[in-house]
N, C-alpha and C. Protein backbone atom coordinates (compact mmCIF):
# COMPACT_ATOMS: atom_id res chain seq x y z
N UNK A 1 66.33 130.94 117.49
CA UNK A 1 67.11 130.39 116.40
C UNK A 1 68.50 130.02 116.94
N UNK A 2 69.21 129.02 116.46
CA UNK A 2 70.30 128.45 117.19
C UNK A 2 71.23 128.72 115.91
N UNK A 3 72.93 129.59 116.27
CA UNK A 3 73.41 129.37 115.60
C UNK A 3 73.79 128.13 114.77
N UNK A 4 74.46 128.59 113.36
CA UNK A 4 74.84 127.24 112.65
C UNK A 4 75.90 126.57 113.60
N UNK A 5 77.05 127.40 113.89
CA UNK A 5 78.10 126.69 114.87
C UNK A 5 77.53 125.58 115.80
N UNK A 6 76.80 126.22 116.09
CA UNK A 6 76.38 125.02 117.19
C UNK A 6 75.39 123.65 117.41
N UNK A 7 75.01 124.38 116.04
CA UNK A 7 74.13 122.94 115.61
C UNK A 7 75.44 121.90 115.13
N UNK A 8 76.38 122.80 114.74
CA UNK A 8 77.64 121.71 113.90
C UNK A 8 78.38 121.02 114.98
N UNK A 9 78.47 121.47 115.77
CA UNK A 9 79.29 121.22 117.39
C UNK A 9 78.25 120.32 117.78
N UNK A 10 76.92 120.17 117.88
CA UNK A 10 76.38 119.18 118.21
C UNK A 10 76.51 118.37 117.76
N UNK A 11 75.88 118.14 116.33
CA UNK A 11 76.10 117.09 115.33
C UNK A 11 77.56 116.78 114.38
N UNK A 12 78.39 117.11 115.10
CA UNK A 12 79.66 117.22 114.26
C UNK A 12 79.87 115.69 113.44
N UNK A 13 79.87 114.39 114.27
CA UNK A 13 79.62 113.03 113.05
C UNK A 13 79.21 113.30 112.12
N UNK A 14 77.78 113.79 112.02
CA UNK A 14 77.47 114.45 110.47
C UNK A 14 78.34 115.13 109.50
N UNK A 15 78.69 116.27 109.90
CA UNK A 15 79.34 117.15 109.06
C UNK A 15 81.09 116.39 108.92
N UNK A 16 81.57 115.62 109.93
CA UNK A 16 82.69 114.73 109.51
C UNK A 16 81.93 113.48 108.29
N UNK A 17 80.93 112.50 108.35
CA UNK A 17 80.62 111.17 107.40
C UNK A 17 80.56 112.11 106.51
N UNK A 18 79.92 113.54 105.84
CA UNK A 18 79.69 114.21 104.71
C UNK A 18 80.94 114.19 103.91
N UNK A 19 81.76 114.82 104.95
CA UNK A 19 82.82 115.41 104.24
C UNK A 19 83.89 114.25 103.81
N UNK A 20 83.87 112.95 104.49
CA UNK A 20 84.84 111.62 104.02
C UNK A 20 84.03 111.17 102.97
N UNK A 21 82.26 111.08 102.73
CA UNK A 21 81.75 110.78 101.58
C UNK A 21 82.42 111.85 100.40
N UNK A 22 82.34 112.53 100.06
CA UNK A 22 82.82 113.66 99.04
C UNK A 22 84.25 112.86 98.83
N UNK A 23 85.18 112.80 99.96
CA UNK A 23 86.32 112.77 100.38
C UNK A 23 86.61 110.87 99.33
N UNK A 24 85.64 109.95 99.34
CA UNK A 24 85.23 108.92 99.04
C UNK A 24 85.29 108.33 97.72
N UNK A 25 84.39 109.62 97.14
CA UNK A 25 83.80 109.39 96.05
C UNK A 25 85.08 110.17 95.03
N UNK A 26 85.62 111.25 95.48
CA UNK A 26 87.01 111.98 95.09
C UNK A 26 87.87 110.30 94.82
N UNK A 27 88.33 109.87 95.74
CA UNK A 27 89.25 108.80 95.93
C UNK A 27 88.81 107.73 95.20
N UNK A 28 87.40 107.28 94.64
CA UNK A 28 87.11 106.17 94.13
C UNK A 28 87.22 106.47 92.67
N UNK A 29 86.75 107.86 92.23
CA UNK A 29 86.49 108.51 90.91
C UNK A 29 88.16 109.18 90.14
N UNK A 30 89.61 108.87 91.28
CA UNK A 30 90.14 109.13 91.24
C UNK A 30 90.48 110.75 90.52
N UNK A 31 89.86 111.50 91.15
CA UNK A 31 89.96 112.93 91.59
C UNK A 31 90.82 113.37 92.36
N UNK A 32 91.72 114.40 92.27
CA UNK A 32 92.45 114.75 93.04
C UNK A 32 92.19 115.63 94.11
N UNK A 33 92.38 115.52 95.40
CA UNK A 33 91.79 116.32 96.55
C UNK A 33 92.72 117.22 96.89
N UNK A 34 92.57 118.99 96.61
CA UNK A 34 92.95 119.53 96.53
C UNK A 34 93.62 120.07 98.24
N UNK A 35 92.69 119.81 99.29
CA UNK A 35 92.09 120.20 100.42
C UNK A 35 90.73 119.80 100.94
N UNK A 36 91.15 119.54 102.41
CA UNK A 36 89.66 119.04 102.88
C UNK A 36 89.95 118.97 104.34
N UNK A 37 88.88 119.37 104.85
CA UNK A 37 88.74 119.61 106.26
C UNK A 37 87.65 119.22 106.66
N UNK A 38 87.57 118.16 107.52
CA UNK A 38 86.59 117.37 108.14
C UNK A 38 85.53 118.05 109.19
N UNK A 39 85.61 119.05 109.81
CA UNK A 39 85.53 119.65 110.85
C UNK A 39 86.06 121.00 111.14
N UNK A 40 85.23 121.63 111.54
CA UNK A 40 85.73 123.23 111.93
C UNK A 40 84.57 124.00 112.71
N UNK A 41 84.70 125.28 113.88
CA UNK A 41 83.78 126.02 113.95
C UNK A 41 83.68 127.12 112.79
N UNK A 42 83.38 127.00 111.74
CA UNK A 42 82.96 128.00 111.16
C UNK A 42 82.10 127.44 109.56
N UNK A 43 82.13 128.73 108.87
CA UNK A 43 81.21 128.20 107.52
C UNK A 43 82.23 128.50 106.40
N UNK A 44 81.99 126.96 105.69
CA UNK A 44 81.04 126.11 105.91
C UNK A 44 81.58 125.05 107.01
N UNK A 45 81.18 123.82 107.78
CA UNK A 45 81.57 123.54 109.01
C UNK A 45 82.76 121.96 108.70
N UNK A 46 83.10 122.27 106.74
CA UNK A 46 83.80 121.35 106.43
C UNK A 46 83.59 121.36 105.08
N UNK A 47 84.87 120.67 104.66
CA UNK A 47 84.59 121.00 102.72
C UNK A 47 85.81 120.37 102.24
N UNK A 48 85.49 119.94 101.10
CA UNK A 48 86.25 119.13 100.23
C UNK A 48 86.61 119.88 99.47
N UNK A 49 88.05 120.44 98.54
CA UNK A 49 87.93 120.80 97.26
C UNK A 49 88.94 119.88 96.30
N UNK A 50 88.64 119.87 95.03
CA UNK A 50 88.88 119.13 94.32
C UNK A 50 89.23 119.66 92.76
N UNK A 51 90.07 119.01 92.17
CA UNK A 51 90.39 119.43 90.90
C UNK A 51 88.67 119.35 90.02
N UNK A 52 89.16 120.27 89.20
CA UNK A 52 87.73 120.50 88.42
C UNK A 52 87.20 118.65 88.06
N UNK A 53 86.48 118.70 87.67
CA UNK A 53 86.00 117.29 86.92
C UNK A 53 85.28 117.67 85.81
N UNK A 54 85.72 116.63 84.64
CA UNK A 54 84.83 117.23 83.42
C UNK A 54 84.16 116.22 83.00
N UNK A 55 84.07 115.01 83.83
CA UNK A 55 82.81 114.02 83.31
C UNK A 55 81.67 113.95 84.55
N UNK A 56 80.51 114.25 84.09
CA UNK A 56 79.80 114.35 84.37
C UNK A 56 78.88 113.38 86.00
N UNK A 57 79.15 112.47 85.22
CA UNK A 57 79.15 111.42 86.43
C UNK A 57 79.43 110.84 87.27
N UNK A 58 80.77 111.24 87.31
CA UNK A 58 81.88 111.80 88.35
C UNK A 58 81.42 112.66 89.23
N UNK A 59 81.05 113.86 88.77
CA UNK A 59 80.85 115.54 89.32
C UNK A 59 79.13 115.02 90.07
N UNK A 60 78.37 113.83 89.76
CA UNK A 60 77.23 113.70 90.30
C UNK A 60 77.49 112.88 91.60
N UNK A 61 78.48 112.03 91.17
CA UNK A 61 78.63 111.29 92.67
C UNK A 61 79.55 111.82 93.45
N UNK A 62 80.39 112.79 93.40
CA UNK A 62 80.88 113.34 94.23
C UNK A 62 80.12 113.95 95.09
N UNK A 63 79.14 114.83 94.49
CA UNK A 63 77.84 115.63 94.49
C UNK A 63 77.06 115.32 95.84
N UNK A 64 76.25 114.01 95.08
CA UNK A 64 75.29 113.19 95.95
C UNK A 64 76.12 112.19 96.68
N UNK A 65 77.32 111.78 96.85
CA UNK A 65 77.79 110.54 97.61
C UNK A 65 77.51 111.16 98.92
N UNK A 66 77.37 112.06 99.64
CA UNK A 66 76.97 112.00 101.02
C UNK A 66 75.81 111.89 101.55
N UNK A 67 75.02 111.91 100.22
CA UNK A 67 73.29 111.99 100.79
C UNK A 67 73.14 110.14 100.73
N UNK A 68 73.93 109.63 100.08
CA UNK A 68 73.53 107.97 100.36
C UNK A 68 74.46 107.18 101.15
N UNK A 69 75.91 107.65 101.41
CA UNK A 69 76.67 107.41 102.69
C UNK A 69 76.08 108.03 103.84
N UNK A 70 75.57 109.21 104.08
CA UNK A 70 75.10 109.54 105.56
C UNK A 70 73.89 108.90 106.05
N UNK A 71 72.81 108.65 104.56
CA UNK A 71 71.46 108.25 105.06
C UNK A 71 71.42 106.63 105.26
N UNK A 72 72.49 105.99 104.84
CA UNK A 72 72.65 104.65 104.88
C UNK A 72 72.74 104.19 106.41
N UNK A 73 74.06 104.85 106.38
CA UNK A 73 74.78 105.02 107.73
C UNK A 73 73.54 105.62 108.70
N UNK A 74 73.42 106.49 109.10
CA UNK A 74 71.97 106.84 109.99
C UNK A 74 70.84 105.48 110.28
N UNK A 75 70.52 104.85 109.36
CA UNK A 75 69.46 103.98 109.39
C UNK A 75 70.65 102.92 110.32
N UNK A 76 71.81 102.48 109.67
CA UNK A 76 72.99 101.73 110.53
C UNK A 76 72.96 101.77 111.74
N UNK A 77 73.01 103.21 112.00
CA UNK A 77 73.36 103.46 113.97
C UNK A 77 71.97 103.21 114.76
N UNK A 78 70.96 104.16 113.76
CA UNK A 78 69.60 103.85 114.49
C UNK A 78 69.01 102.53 114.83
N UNK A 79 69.19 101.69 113.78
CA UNK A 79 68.17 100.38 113.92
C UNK A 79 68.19 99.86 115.26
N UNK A 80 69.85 99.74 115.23
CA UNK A 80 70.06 98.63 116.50
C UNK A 80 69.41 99.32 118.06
N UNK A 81 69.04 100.77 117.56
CA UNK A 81 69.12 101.91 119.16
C UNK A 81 67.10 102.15 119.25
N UNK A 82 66.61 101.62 117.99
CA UNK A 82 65.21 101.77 118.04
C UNK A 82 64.66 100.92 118.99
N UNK A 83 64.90 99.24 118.58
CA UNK A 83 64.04 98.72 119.00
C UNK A 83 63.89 98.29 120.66
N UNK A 84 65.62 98.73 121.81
CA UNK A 84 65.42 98.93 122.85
C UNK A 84 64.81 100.41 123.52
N UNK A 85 65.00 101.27 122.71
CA UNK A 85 64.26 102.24 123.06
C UNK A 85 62.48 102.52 122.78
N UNK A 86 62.12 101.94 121.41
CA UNK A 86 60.83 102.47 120.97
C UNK A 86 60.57 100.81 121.27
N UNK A 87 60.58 100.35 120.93
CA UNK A 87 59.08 98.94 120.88
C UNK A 87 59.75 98.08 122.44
N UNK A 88 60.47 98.36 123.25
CA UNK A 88 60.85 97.73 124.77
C UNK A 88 60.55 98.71 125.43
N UNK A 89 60.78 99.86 125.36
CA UNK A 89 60.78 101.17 126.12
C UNK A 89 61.76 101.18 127.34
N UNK A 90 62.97 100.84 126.54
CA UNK A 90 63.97 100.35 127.99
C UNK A 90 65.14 100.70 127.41
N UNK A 91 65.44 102.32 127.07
CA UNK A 91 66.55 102.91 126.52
C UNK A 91 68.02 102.80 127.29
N UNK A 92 69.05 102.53 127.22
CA UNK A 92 69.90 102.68 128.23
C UNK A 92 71.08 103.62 127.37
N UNK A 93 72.05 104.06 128.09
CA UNK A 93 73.08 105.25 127.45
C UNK A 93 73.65 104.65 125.95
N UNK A 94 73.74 103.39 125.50
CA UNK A 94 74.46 103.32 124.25
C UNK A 94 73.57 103.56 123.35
N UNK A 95 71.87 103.25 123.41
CA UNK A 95 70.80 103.38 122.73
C UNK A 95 70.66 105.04 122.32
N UNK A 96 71.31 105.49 123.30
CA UNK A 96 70.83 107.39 123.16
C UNK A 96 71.79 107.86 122.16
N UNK A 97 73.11 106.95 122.93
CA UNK A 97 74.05 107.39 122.06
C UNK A 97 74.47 107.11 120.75
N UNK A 98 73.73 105.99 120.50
CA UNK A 98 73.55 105.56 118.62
C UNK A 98 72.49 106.50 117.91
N UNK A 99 71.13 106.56 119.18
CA UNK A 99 70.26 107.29 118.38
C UNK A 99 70.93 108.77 117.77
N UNK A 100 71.79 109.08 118.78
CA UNK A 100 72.33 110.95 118.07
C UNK A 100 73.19 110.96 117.08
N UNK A 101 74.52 109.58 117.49
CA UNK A 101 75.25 109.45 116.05
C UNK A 101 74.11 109.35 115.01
N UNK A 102 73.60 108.66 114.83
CA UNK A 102 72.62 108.46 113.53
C UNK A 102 72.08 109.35 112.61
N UNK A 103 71.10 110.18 113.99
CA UNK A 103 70.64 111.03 113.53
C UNK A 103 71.04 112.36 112.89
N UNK A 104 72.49 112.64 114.29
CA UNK A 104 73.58 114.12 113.30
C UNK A 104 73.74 113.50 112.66
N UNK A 105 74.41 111.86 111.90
CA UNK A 105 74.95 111.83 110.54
C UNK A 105 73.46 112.24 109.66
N UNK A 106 72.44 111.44 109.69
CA UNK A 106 71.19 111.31 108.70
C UNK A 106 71.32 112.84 108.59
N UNK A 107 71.11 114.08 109.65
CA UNK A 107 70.69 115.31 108.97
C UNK A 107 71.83 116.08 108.12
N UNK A 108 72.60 115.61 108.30
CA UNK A 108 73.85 115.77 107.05
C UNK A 108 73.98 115.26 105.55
N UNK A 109 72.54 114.96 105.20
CA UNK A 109 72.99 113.87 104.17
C UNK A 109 72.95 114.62 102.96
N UNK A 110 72.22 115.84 102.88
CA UNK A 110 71.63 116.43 101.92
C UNK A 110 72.97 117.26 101.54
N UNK A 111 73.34 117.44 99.83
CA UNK A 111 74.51 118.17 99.56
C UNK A 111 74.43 119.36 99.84
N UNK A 112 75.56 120.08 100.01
CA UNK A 112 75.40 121.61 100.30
C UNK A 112 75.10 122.38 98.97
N UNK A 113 74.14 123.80 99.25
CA UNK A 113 74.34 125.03 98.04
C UNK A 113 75.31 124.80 96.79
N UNK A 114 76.83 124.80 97.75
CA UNK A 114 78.18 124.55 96.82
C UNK A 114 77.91 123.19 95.95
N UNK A 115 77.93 122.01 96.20
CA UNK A 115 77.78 121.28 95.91
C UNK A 115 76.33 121.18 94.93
N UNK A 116 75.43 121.61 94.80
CA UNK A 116 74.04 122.03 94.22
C UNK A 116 74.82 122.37 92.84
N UNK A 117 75.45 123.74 93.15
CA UNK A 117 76.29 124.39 91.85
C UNK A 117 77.35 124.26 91.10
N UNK A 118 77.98 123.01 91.65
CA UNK A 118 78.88 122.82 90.94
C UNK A 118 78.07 121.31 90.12
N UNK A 119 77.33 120.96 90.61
CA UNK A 119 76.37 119.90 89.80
C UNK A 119 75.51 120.34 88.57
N UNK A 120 75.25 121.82 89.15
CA UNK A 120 74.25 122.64 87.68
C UNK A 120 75.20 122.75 87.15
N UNK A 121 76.41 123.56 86.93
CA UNK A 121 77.37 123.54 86.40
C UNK A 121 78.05 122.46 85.45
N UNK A 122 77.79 121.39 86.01
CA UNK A 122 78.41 120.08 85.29
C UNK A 122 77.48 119.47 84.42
N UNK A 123 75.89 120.22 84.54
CA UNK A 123 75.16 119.36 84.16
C UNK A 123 74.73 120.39 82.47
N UNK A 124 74.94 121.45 83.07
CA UNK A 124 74.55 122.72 81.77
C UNK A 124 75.93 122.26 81.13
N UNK A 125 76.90 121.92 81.37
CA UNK A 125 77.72 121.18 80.10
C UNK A 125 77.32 119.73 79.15
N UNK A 126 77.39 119.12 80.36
CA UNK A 126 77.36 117.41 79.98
C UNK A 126 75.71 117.34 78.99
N UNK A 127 74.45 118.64 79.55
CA UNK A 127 73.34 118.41 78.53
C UNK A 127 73.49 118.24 77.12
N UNK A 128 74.28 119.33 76.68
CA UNK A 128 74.72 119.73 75.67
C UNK A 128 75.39 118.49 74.90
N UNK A 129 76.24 117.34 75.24
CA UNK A 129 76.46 116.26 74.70
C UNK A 129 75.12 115.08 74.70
N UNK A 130 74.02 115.54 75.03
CA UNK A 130 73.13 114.50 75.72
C UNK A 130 72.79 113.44 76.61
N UNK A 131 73.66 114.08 77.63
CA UNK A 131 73.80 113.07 78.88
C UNK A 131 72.38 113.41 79.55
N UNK A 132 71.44 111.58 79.88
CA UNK A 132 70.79 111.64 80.39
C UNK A 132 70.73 111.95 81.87
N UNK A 133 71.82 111.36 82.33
CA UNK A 133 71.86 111.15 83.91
C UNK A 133 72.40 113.21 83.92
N UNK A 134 72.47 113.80 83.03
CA UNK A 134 72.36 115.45 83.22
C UNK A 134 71.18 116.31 83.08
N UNK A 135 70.34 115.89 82.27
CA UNK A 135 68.68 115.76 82.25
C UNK A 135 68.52 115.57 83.41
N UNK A 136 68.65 114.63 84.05
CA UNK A 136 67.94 113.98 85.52
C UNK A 136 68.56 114.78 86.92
N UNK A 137 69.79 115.39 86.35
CA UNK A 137 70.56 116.35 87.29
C UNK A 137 70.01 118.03 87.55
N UNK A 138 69.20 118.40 86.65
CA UNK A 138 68.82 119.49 86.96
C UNK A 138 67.39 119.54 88.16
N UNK A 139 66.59 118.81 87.91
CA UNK A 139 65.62 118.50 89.09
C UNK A 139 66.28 118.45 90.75
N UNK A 140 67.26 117.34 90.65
CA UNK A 140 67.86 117.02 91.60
C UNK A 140 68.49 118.27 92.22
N UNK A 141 68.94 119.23 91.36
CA UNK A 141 69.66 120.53 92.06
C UNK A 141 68.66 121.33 92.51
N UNK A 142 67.13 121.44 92.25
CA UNK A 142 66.28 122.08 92.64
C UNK A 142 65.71 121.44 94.08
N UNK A 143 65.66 120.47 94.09
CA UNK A 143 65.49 119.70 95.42
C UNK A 143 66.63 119.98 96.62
N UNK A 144 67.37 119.98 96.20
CA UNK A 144 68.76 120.36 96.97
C UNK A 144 68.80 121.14 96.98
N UNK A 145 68.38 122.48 97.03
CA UNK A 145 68.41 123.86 97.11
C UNK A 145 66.67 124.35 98.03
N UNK A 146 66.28 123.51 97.93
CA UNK A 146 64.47 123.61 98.79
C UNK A 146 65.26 122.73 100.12
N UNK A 147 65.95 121.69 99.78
CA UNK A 147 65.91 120.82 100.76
C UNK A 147 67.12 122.14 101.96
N UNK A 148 68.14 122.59 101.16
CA UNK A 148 69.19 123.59 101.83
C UNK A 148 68.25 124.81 102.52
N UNK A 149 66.98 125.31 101.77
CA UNK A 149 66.57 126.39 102.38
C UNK A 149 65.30 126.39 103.48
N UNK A 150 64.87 124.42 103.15
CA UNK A 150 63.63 124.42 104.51
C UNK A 150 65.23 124.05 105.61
N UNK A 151 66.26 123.88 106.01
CA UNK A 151 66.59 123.25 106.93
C UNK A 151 66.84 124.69 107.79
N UNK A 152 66.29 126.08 107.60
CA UNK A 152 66.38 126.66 108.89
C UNK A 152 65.22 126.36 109.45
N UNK A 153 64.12 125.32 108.56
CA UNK A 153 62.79 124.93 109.52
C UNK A 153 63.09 123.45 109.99
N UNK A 154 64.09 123.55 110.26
CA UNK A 154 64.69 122.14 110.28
C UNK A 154 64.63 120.75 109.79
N UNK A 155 64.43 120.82 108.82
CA UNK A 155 64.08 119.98 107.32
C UNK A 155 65.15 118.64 107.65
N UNK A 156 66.82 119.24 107.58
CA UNK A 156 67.39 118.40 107.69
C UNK A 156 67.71 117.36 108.97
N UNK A 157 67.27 117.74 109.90
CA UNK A 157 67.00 117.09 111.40
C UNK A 157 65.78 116.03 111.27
N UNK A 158 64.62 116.85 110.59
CA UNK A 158 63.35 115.94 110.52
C UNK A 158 63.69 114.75 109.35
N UNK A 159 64.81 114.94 108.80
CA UNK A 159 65.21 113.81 107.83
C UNK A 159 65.80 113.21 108.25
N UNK A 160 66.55 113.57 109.00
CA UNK A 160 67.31 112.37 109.98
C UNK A 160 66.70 111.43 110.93
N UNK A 161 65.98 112.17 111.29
CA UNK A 161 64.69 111.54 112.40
C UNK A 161 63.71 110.21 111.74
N UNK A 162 62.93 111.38 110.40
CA UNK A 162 62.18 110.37 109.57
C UNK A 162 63.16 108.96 109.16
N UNK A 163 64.29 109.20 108.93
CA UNK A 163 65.24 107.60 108.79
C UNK A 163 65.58 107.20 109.66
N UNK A 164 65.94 107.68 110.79
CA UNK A 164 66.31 106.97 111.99
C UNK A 164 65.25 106.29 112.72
N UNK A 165 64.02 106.44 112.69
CA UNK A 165 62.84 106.63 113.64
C UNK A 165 61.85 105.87 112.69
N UNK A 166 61.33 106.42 111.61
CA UNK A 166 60.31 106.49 110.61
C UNK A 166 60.37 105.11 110.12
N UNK A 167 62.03 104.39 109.63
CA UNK A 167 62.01 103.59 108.32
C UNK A 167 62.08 102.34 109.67
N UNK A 168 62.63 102.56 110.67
CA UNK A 168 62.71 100.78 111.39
C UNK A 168 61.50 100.85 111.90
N UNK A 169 60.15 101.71 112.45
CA UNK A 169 59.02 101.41 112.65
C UNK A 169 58.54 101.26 111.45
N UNK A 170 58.53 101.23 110.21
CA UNK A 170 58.15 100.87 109.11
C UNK A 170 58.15 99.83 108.61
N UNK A 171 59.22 99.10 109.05
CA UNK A 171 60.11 97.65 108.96
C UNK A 171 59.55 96.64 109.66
N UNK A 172 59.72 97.19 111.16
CA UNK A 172 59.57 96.37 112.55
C UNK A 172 57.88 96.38 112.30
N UNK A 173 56.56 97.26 111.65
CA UNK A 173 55.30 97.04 111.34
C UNK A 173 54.77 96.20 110.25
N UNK A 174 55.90 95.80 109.36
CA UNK A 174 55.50 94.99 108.39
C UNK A 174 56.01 93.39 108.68
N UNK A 175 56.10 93.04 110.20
CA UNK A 175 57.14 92.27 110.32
C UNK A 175 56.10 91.45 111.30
């Protein structure tokens, strides 16, 4: 088993695109950022905090903005690094080196625990007025909490992979 530190020290791009998505979606939703640290050896390996939020849809894209900024971005770095490596078979050092940006960002994409709970949290309010997109938020926190507890089977790596790897042979086969 490999410490967390050092999976974060590997993949640190990841755990930096996470934390400017949060960092993003704060700044677009005009939220105030209380503190935030891009990077660190320790837990958690970066974190945003932010004045409470009391609309709901706000508190979701803060939430999820890193799972569609990191996984975007991942497919970004990968594409261009697939097709000299996988369908030429003629990898050279920038190809390796897009493939890993990509991929530490892609296995970063998924929100953290924290982030899980402050979404149930927002969402066991906002139900209560009948917000749909809070209906649709409680599933989503259960996924994000399976998705947080397969990644000591490395869930979140094989997600990075499956987008980096998976979606341009998917592309480049229908082509």
């Amino acid at each position: 088993m490999i410490p967390g530190f050092v999976v974060a020290l590997l993949t640190f791009p990841g755990v930096i695109v996470h934390e400017a998505a949060h960092l993003l979606f704060c700044k677009l939703r005009r939220v105030a950022v209380l503190d935030a640290c891009f990077f660190r050896l320790g837990s958690p390996a970066g974190y945003v905090v932010h004045e409470q939020v009391k609309e709901f849809g706000t508190s979701f894209l803060i939430a999820t903005g890193p799972f569609f900024v990191n996984s975007i971005l991942c497919v970004f770095f990968c594409f261009p690094a697939f097709v000299p490596v996988r369908v030429f078979d003629r990898g050279d050092l920038l190809s390796y080196f897009l493939i890993w940006l990509g991929v530490s960002i892609g296995m970063h994409s998924f929100p953290s625990t924290q982030d899980a709970r402050n979404l149930w949290n927002g969402a066991l309010q906002a139900v209560k007025g009948g917000s749909l997109l809070a209906i649709a938020g409680f599933p989503l926190v259960v996924v994000i909490y399976v998705a947080n507890i397969l990644s000591i089977f490395w869930f979140d790596y094989l997600y990075g992979i499956a987008l980096g790897f998976g979606l341009p042979q998917l592309v480049l086969a229908r082509m």
